[in-house]
Every structure is written in C-alpha cells, then in structure tokens.
Protein backbone atom coordinates (compact mmCIF):
# COMPACT_ATOMS: atom_id res chain seq x y z
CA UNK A 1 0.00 0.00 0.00
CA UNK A 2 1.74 3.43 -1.26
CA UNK A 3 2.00 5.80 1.37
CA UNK A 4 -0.62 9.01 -0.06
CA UNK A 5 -3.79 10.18 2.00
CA UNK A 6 -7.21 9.10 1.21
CA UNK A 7 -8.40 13.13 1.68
CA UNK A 8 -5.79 15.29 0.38
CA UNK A 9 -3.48 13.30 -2.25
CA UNK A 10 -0.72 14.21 0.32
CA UNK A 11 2.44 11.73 -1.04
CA UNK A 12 6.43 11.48 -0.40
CA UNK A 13 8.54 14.81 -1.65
CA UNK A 14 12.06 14.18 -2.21
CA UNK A 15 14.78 16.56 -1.20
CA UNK A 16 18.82 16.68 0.45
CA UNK A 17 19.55 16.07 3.54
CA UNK A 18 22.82 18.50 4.19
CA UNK A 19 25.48 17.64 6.29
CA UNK A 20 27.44 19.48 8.74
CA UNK A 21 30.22 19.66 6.27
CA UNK A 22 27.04 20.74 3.36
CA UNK A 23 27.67 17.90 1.63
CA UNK A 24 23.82 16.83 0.01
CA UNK A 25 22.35 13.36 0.08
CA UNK A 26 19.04 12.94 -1.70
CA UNK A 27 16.41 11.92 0.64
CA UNK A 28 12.53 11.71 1.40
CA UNK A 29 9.89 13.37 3.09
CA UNK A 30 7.78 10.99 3.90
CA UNK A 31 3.57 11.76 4.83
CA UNK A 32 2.78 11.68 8.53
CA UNK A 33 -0.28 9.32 7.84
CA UNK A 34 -2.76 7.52 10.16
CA UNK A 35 -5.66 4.85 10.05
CA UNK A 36 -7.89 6.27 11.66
CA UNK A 37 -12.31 5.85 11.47
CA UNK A 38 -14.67 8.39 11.07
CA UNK A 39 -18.24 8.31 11.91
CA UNK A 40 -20.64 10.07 9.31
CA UNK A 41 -23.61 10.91 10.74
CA UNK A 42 -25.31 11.74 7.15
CA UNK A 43 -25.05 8.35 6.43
CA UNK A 44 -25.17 6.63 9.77
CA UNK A 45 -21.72 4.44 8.84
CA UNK A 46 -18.53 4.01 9.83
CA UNK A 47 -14.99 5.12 7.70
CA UNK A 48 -12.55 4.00 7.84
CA UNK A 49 -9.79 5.74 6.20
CA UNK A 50 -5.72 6.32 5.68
CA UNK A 51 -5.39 10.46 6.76
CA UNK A 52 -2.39 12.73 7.06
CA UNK A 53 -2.40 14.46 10.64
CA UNK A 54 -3.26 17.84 8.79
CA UNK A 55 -6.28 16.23 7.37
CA UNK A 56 -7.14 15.13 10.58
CA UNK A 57 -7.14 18.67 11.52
CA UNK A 58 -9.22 19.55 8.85
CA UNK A 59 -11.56 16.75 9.80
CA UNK A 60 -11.93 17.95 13.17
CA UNK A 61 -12.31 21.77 11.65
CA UNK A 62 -14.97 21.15 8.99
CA UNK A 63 -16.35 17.66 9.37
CA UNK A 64 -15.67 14.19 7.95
CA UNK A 65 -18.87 14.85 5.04
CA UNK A 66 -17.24 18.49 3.89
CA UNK A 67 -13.78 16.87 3.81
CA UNK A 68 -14.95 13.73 1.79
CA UNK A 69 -17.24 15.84 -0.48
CA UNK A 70 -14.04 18.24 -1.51
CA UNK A 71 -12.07 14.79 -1.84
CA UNK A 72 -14.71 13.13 -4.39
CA UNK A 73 -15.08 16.69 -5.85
CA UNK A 74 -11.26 16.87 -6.32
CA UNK A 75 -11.13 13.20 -7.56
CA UNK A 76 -8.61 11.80 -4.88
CA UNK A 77 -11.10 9.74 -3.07
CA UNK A 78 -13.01 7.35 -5.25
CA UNK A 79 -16.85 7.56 -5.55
C-alpha cells in the first residue's frame, strides 16, 4: 500500500539532507499518515480511512462529510 492520503493526495517529496560539512544526500519526506475511522452521521456508517495528521485537523475543523465531499469533488477519493 503506497503511502498518499485518502483526503488530500498528500504523497512522499524528495529533497537533500545536508550535512554538517554541506555535503547533500538525496532523501525523502515521507507523509505523517494515520488509520484512523470516522463516523458520518449523514449516512449513519462508519470510515474507515488512511489520513495525514493535517487532514485530521481539517476533519476535526470542517467535518468528515465536507472533507470527503471536496475529496470526491477533487477526484482523490473514489466515488
């Protein structure tokens, strides 16, 4: 399973790590994700989904519906 979140398409970034000495390694950034589940009360079920921490903050800002809305809206999250 590739590491990318379910709400926002978050996935790795790749970048240098620099040494003391400035010497640059390529490296990765990997996503901070979590399973986590997500009661929608619209639809009386249970999610269960694979979220970067910010889109748990956003979860807990505008609700699980809004944030899975903008996701089907934005095509990341399959319908």
């Amino acid at each position: 399973m590739s590491r990318i979140c379910q709400l926002t398409g978050k996935k790795a970034m790749g970048g240098n790590k620099v040494s003391f000495s400035n010497s640059k390694t390529r490296r990765q950034f990997k996503v901070n994700l979590k399973r986590k589940r997500f009661f929608v009360p619209e639809t009386n079920e249970w999610v269960t989904l694979r979220v970067s921490t910010s889109a748990i903050k956003n979860i807990n800002k505008l609700g699980i519906f809004a944030c899975l809305k903008a996701a089907k809206a934005n095509g990341i999250l399959a319908a």
